[in-house]
Protein backbone atom coordinates (compact mmCIF):
# COMPACT_ATOMS: atom_id res chain seq x y z
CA UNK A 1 -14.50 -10.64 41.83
CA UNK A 2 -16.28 -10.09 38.53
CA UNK A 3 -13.55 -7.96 36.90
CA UNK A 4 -10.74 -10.25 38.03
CA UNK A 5 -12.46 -13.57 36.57
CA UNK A 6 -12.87 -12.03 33.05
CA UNK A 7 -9.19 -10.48 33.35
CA UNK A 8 -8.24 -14.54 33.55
CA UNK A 9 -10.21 -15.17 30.96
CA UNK A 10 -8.71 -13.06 28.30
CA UNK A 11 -5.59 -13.87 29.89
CA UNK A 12 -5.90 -17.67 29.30
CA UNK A 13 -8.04 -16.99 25.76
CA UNK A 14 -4.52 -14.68 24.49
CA UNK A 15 -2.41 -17.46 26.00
CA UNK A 16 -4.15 -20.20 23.89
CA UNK A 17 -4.01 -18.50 20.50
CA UNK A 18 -0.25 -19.41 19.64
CA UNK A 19 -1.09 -23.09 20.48
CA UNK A 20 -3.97 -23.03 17.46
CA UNK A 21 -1.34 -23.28 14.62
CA UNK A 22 1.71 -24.33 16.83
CA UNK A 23 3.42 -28.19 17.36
CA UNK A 24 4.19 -30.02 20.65
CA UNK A 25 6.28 -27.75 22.74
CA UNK A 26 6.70 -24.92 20.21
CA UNK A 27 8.16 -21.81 20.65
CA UNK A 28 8.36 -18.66 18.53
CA UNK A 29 9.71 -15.42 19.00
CA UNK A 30 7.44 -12.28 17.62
CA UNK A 31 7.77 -8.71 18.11
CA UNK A 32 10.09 -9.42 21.59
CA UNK A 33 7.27 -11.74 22.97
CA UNK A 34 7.88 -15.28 23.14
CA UNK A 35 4.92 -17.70 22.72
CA UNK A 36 5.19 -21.43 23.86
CA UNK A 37 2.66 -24.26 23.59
CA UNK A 38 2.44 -28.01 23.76
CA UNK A 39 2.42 -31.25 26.16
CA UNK A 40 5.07 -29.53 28.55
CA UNK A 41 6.39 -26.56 27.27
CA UNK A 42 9.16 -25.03 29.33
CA UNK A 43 10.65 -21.44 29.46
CA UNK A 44 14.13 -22.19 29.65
CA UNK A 45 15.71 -19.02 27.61
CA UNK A 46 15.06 -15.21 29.25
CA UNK A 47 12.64 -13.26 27.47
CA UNK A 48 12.94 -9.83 26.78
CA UNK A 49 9.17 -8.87 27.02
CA UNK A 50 6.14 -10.79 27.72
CA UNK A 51 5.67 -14.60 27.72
CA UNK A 52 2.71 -16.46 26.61
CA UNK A 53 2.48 -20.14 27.54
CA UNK A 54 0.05 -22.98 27.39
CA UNK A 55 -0.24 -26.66 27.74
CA UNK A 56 -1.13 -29.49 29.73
CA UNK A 57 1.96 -29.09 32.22
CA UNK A 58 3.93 -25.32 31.54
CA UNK A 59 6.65 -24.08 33.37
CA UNK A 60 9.13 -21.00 33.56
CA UNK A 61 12.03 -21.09 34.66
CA UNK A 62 13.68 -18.29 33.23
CA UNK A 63 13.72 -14.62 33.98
CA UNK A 64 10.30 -12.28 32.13
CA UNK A 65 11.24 -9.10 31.50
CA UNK A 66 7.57 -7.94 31.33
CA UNK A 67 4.41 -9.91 31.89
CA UNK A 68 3.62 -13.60 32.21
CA UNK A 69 0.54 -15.33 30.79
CA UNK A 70 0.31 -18.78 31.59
CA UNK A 71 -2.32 -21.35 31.58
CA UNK A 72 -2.58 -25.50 31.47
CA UNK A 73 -2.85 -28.30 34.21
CA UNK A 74 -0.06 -28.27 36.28
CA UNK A 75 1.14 -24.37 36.10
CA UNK A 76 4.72 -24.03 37.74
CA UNK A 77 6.44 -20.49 37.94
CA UNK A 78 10.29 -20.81 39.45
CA UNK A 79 12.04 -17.36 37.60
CA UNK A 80 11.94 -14.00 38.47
CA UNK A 81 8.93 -11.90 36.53
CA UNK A 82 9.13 -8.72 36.37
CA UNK A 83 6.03 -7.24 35.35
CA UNK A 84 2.80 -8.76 36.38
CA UNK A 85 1.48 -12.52 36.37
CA UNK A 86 -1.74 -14.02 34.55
CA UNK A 87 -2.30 -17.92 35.42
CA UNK A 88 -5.09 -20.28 35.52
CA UNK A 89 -4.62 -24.14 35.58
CA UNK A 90 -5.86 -27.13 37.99
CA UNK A 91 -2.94 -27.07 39.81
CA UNK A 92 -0.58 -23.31 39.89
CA UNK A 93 2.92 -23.13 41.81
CA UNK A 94 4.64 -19.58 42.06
CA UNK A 95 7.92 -20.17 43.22
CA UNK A 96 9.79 -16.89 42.33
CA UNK A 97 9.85 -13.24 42.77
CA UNK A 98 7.16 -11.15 40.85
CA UNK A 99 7.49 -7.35 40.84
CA UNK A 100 3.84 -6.44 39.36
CA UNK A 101 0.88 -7.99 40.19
CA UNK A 102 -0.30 -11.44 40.54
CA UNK A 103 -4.10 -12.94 39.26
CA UNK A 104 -4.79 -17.06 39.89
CA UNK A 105 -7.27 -19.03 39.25
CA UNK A 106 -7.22 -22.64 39.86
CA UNK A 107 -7.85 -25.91 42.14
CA UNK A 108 -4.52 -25.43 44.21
CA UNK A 109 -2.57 -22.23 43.84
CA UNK A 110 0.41 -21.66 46.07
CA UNK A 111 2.81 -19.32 46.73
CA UNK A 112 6.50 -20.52 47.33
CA UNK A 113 9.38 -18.83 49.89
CA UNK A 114 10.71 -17.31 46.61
CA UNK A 115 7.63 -15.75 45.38
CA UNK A 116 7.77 -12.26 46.90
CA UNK A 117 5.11 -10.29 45.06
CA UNK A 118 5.98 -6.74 44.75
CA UNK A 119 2.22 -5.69 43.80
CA UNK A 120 -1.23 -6.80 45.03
CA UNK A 121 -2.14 -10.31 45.03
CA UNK A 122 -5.83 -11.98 43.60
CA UNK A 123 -6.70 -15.01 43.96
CA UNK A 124 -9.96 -17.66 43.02
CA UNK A 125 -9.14 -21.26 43.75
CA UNK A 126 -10.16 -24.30 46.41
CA UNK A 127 -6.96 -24.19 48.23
CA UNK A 128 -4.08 -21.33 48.79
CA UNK A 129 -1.39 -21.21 50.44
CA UNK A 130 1.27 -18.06 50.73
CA UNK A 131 4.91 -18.70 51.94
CA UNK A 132 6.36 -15.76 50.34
CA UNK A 133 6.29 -12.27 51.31
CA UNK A 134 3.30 -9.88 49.72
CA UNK A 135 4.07 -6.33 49.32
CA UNK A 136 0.62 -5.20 48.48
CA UNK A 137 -2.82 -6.54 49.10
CA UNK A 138 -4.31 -9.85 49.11
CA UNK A 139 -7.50 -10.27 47.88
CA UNK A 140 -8.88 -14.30 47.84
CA UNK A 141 -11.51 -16.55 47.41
CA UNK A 142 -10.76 -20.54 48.60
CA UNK A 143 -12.10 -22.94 50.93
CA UNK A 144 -8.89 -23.22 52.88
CA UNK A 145 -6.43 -20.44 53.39
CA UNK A 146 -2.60 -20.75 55.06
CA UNK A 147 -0.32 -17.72 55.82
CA UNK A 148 2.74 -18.54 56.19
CA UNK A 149 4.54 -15.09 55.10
CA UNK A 150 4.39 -11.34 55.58
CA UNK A 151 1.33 -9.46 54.09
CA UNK A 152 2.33 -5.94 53.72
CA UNK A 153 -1.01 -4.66 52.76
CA UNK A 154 -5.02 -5.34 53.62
CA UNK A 155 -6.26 -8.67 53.28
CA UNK A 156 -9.90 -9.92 51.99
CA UNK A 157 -10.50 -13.43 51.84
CA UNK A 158 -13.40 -15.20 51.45
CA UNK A 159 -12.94 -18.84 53.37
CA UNK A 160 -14.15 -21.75 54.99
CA UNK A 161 -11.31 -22.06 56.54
CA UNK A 162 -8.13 -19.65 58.00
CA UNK A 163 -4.68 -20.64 59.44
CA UNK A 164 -1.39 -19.05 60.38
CA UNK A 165 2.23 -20.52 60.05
CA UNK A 166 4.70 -19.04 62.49
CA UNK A 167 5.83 -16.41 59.64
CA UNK A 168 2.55 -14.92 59.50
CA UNK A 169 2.67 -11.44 59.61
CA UNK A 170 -0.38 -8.83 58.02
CA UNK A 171 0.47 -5.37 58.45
CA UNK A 172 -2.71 -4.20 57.43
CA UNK A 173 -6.09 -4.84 58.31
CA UNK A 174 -7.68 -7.83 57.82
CA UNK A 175 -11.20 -8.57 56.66
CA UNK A 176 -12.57 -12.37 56.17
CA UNK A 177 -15.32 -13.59 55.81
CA UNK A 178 -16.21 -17.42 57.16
CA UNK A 179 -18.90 -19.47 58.79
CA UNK A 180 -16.44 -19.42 62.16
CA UNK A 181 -13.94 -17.41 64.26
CA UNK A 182 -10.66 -18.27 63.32
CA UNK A 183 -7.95 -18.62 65.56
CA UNK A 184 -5.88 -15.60 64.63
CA UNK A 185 -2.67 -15.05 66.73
CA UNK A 186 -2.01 -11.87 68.15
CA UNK A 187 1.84 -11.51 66.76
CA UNK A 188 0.27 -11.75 63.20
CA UNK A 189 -1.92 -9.01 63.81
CA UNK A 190 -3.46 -6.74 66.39
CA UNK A 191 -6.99 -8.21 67.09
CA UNK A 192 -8.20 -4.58 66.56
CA UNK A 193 -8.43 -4.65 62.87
CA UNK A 194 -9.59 -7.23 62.49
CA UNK A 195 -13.24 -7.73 61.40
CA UNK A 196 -15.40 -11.17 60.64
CA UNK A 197 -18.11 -11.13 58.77
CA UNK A 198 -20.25 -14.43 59.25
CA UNK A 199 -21.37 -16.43 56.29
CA UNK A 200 -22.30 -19.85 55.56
CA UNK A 201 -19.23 -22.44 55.00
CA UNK A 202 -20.37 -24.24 52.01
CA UNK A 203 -21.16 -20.66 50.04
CA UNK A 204 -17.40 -20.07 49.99
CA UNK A 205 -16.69 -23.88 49.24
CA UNK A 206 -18.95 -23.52 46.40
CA UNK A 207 -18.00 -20.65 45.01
CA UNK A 208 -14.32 -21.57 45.07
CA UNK A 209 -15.22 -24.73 43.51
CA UNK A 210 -17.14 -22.37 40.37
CA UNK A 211 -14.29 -20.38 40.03
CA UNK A 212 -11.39 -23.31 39.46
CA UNK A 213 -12.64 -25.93 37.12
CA UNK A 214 -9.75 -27.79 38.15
CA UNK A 215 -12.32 -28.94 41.27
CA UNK A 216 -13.38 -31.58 38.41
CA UNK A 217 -10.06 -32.76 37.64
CA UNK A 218 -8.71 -33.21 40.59
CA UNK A 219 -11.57 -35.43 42.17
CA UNK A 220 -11.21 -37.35 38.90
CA UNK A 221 -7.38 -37.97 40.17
CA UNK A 222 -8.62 -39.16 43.39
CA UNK A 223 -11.88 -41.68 42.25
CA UNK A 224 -14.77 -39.22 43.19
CA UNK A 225 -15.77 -37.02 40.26
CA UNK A 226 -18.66 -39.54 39.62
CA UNK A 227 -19.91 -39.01 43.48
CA UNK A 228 -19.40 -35.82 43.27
CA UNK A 229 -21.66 -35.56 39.57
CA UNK A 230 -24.37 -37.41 41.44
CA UNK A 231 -24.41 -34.86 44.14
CA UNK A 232 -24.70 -31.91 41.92
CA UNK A 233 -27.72 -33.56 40.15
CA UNK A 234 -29.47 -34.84 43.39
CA UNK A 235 -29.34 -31.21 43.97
CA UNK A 236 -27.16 -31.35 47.36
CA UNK A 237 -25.38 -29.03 46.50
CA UNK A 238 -28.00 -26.92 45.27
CA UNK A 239 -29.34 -26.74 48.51
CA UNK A 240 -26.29 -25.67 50.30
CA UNK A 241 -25.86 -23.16 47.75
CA UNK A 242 -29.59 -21.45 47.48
CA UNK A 243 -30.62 -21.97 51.12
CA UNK A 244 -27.86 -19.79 52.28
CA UNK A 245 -27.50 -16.44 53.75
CA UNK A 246 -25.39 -14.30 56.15
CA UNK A 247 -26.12 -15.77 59.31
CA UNK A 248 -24.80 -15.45 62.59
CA UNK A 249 -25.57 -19.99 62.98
CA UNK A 250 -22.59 -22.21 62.01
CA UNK A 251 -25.19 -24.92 61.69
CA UNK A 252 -28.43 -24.70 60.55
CA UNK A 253 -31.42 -26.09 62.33
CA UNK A 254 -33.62 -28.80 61.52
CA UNK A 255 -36.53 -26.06 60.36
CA UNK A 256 -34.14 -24.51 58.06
CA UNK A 257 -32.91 -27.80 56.58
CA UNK A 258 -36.67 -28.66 56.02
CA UNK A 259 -37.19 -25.64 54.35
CA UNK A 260 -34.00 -26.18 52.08
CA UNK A 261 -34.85 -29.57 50.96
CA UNK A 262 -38.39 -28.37 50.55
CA UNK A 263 -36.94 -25.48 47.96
CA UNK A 264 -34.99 -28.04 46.24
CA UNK A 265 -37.59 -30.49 45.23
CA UNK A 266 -39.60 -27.87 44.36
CA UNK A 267 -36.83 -26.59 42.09
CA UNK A 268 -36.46 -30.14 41.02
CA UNK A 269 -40.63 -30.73 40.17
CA UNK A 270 -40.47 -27.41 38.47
CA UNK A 271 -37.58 -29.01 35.60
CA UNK A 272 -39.73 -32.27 35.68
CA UNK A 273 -42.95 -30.61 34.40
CA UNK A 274 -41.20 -28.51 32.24
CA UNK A 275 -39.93 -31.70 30.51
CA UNK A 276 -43.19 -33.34 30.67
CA UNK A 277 -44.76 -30.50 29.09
CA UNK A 278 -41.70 -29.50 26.64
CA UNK A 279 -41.14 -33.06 25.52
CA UNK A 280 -43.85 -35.28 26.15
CA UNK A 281 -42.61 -38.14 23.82
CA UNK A 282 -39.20 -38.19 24.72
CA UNK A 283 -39.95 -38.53 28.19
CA UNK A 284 -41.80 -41.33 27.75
CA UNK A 285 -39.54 -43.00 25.64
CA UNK A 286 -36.77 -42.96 28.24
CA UNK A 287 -38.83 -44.05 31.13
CA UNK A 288 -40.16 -47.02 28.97
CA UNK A 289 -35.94 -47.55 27.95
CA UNK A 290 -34.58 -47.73 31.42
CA UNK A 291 -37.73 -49.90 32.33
CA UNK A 292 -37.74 -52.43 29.49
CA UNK A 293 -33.96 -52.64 29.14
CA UNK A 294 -32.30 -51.94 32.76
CA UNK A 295 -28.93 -53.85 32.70
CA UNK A 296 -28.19 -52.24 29.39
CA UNK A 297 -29.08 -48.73 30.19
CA UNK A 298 -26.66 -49.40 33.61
CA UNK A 299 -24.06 -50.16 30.96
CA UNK A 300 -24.59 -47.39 28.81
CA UNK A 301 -24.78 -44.92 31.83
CA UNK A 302 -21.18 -46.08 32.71
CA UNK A 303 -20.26 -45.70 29.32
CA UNK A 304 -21.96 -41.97 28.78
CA UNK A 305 -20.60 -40.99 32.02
CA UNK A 306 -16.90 -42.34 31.20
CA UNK A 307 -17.48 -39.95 28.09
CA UNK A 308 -18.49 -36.79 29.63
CA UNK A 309 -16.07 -36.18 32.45
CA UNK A 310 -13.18 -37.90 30.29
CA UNK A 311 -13.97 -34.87 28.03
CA UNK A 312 -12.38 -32.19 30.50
CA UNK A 313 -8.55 -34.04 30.38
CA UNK A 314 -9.15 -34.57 26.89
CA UNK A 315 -9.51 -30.52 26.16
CA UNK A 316 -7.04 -29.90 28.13
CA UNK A 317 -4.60 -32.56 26.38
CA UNK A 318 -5.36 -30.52 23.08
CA UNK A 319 -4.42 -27.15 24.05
CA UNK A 320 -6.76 -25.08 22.47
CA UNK A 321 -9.49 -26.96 24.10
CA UNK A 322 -9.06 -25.38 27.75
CA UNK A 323 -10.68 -22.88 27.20
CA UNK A 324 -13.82 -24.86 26.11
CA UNK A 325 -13.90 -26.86 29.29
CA UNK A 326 -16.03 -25.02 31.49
CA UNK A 327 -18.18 -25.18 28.72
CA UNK A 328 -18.42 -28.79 28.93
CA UNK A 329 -18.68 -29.16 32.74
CA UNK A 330 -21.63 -27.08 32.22
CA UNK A 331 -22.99 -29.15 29.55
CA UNK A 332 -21.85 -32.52 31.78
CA UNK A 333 -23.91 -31.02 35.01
CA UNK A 334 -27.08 -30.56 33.03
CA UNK A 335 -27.13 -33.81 31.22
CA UNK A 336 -26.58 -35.68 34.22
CA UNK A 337 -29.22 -33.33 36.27
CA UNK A 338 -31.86 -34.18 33.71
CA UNK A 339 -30.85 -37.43 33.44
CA UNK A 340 -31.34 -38.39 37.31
CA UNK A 341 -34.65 -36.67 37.09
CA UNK A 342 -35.87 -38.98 34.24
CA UNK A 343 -34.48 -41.72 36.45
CA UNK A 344 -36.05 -40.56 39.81
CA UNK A 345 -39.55 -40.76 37.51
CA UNK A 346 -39.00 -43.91 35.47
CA UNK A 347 -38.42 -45.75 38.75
CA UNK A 348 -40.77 -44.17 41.09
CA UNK A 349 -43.35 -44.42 38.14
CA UNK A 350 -42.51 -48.28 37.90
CA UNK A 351 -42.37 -48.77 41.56
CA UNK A 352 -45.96 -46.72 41.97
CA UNK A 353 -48.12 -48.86 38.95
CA UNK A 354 -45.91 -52.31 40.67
CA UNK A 355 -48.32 -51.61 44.50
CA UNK A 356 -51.29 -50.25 42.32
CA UNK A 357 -51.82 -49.16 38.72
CA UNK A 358 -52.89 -45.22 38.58
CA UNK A 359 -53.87 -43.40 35.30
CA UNK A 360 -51.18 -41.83 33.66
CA UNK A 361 -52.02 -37.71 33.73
CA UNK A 362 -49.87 -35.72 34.50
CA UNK A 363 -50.40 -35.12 38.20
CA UNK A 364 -49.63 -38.74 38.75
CA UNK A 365 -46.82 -38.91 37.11
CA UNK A 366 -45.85 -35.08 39.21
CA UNK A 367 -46.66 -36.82 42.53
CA UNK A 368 -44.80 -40.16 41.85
CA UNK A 369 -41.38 -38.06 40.36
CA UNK A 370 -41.80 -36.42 44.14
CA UNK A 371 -41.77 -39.24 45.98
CA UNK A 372 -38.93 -40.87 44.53
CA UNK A 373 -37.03 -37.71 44.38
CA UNK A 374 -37.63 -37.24 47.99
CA UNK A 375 -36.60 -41.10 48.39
CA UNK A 376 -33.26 -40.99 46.38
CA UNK A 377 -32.34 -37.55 48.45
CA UNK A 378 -32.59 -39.57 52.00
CA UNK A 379 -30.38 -42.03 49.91
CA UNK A 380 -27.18 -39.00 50.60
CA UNK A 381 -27.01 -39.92 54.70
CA UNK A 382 -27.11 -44.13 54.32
CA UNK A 383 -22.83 -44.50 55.44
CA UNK A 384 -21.40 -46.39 52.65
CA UNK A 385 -24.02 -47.55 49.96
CA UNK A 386 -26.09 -44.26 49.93
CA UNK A 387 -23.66 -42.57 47.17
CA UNK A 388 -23.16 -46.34 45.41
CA UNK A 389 -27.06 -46.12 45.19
CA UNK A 390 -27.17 -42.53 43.61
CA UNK A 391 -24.52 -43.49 41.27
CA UNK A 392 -26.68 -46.16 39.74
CA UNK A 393 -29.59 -43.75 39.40
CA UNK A 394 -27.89 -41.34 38.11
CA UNK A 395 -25.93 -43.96 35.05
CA UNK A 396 -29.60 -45.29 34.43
CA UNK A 397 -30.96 -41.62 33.16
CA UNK A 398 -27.97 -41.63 31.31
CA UNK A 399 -28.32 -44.82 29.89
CA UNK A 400 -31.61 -44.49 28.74
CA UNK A 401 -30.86 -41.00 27.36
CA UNK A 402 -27.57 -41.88 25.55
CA UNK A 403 -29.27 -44.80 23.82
CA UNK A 404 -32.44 -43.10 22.91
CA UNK A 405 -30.14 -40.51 21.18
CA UNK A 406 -27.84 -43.53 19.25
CA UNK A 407 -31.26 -44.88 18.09
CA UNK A 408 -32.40 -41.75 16.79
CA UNK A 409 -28.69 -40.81 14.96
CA UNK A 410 -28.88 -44.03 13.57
CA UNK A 411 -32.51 -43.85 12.16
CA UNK A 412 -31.92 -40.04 10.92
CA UNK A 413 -28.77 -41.78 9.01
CA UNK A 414 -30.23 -44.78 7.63
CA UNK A 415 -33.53 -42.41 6.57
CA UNK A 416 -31.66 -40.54 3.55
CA UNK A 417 -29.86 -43.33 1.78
CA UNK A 418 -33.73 -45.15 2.31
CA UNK A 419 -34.91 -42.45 -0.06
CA UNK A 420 -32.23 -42.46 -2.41
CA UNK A 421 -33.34 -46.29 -3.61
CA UNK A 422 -36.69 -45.38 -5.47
CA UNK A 423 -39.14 -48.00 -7.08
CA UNK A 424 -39.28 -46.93 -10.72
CA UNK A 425 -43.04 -46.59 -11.41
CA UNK A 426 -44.70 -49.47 -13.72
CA UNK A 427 -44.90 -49.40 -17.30
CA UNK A 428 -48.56 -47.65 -18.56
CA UNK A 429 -50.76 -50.47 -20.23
CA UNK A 430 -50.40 -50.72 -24.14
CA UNK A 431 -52.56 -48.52 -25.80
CA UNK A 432 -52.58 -45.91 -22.90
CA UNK A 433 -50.43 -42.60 -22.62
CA UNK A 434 -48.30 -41.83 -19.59
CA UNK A 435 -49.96 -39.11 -17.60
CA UNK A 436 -46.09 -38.46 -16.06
CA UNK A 437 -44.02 -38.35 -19.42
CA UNK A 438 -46.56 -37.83 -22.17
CA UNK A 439 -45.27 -38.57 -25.71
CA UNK A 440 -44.49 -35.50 -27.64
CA UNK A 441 -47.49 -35.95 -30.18
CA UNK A 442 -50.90 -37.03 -29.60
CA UNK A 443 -51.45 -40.57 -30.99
CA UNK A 444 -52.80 -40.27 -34.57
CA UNK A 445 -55.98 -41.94 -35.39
């Protein structure tokens, strides 16, 4: 899957480059390629070679002679192609015939009744689903596959989950990989080539979820991207993720969960005494913030939090920025990962000297980060107000954090214009020199 991610890549980095000195829904004509950017640029004239087209909602829907490169939010292909196609967006549509190949990458990619590929098919996103015909192979990685149309060649998917629509045909042999049989009828293909290979569920979910940043975005549509930042950073997901191997177990059993939640706050006490011993002061500073002041780092957490995931729509509004926004979903995770961690100490910390006051070395403040980490991660299985609960940790890190860095912009700022006001030294008494500007002659006698 490695070669086909960075073939999107370049494919979405050579689709942005028009839209760095182009206007709203621009669209220029060089050397037979056309190049199209803006809010919703639309392909409505044929183009005699390759298209390149990007913007928050892009669309063709007139005939490529060669190759389309498309990338945005909502993607939407409804013309014939006829060389290969290149897209990556939150949300891709392919609604028309493509002769070459076709690589997407996304939250939802599907495949419409038109969209009869004539080459092989690759695909990274959370959900796919193929109506159309596919002449040559299908290679996939989602959390929930549908078939609804003939597969000419072999198919490889990676999923969580595989179903069949009545026009589900695979002439090949198919190979999937999944945490469970899946019910696949005999007149879609004989049962003899067929092969499983078992593998945890939440793997595949995971490592759909990595592959389409549009996972963020579309969780921000529906009201959980905040829950679903809080279980990154209470390392939930972490555990799914590193605990798992091929295994012939659909669930796992209460040994193996100890021994993933006993990896994970490991993992977690590891990146606490790192930051104990990296920044002492800081540290400290926070955990006395969100102590002294805990309503206001609450409201700055909300604030902070507002900020970082409105950060991925906002890249994506300006074009040129998509290609920067895995960069800051990165940068959002480990904020907010370090952030609950301060959190998880400041309160256990508070909650520890509250019963009994201990000395503060560092093995004290070790033991009392594990207990409330350990705490806050029983928090996940409370119905209803366990999430609520982990959202407030998680916006009082940030709080603290956010407000500890304002203070210290602010006093960096105010420091140089400090210095520029200088006390002019006093005046020497009479009848003495000044040792600074000496007078150009000695005095005469």
């Amino acid at each position: 899957m490695a070669h086909k991610a960075i073939g999107l890549a370049v494919a979405m980095a050579i689709t942005l480059l028009p839209g760095i000195s182009m206007a709203d829904d621009d669209f220029t004509v060089f050397g037979g390629d056309t190049y199209a950017s803006g809010q919703t640029p639309k392909l409505d004239d044929p183009s005699p070679r390759s298209v390149f087209v990007s913007g928050f909602s892009p669309s063709i829907d007139a005939s490529v002679a060669k190759d389309a490169h498309i990338a945005g939010g909502h993607v939407s292909i409804d013309a014939p192609i006829a060389g290969d196609v290149y897209a990556a967006g939150f949300w891709v549509s392919i609604d028309g015939p493509v002769s070459g190949d076709v690589s997407a990458s996304g939250y939802s990619v599907s495949l419409g009744k038109a969209a009869d590929v004539g080459g092989n098919t690759r695909v990274a996103s959370r959900s796919l689903e193929i109506d159309g015909n596919l002449s040559g192979s299908l290679l996939a990685v989602a959390q929930n596959v549908t078939i609804n149309g003939e597969i000419s060649g072999d198919v490889l998917v990676a999923i969580d989950h595989l179903t069949f629509g009545p026009d589900a045909r695979i002439n090949g042999s198919l190979v999937y990989l999944g945490p469970r049989d899946a019910d696949i009828p005999a007149s879609v293909i004989d049962p003899d080539r067929v092969i499983h290979k078992r593998i945890a569920g939440r793997a595949i979910t995971t490592l759909a979820e990595l592959t389409a940043a549009g996972e963020t975005l579309n969780k921000l549509k529906d009201g959980k991207a905040v829950k679903t930042a809080v279980e990154v950073t209470a390392a939930k997901k972490a555990v799914q993720v590193t605990a798992v191997a091929l295994s012939g177990h659909e669930q796992k059993s209460f040994w193996t969960e100890l021994a993933d939640f006993i990896a994970a706050l490991v993992i977690n006490l590891i990146v606490v005494a790192l930051l104990f011993w990296l920044m002492p002061r800081r540290t400290e500073l926070t955990r006395a913030r969100l102590q002294d002041r805990p309503l206001g780092s609450l409201g700055y957490g909300f604030i902070a939090m507002a900020a970082l995931i409105g950060a991925v729509p906002v890249a994506a509004l300006t074009i040129v920025g998509i290609v920067l926004i895995p960069f800051f979903i990165l940068f959002a995770v480990i904020v907010c990962y370090i952030a609950y961690l301060l959190a998880a100490y400041a309160l256990a910390w508070w909650a520890l000297n509250a019963i009994k006051p201990v000395p503060q070395t560092f093995v004290n403040r070790l033991l009392a980060t594990a207990a409330g980490l350990a705490l806050f991660s029983l928090l996940h299985y409370v119905p209803y107000v366990g999430w609520i609960a982990n959202i407030a940790i998680t916006f009082l890190g940030l709080g603290a954090v956010f407000a500890l860095a304002g203070l210290h912009m602010l006093t960096r700022r105010e420091r140089p214009s400090a210095e520029v006001i200088a006390t002019p030294p006093p005046a020497p008494p009479a009848g003495t020199t000044d040792p600074v500007n000496p007078p150009d002659e000695p005095p005469r006698a």
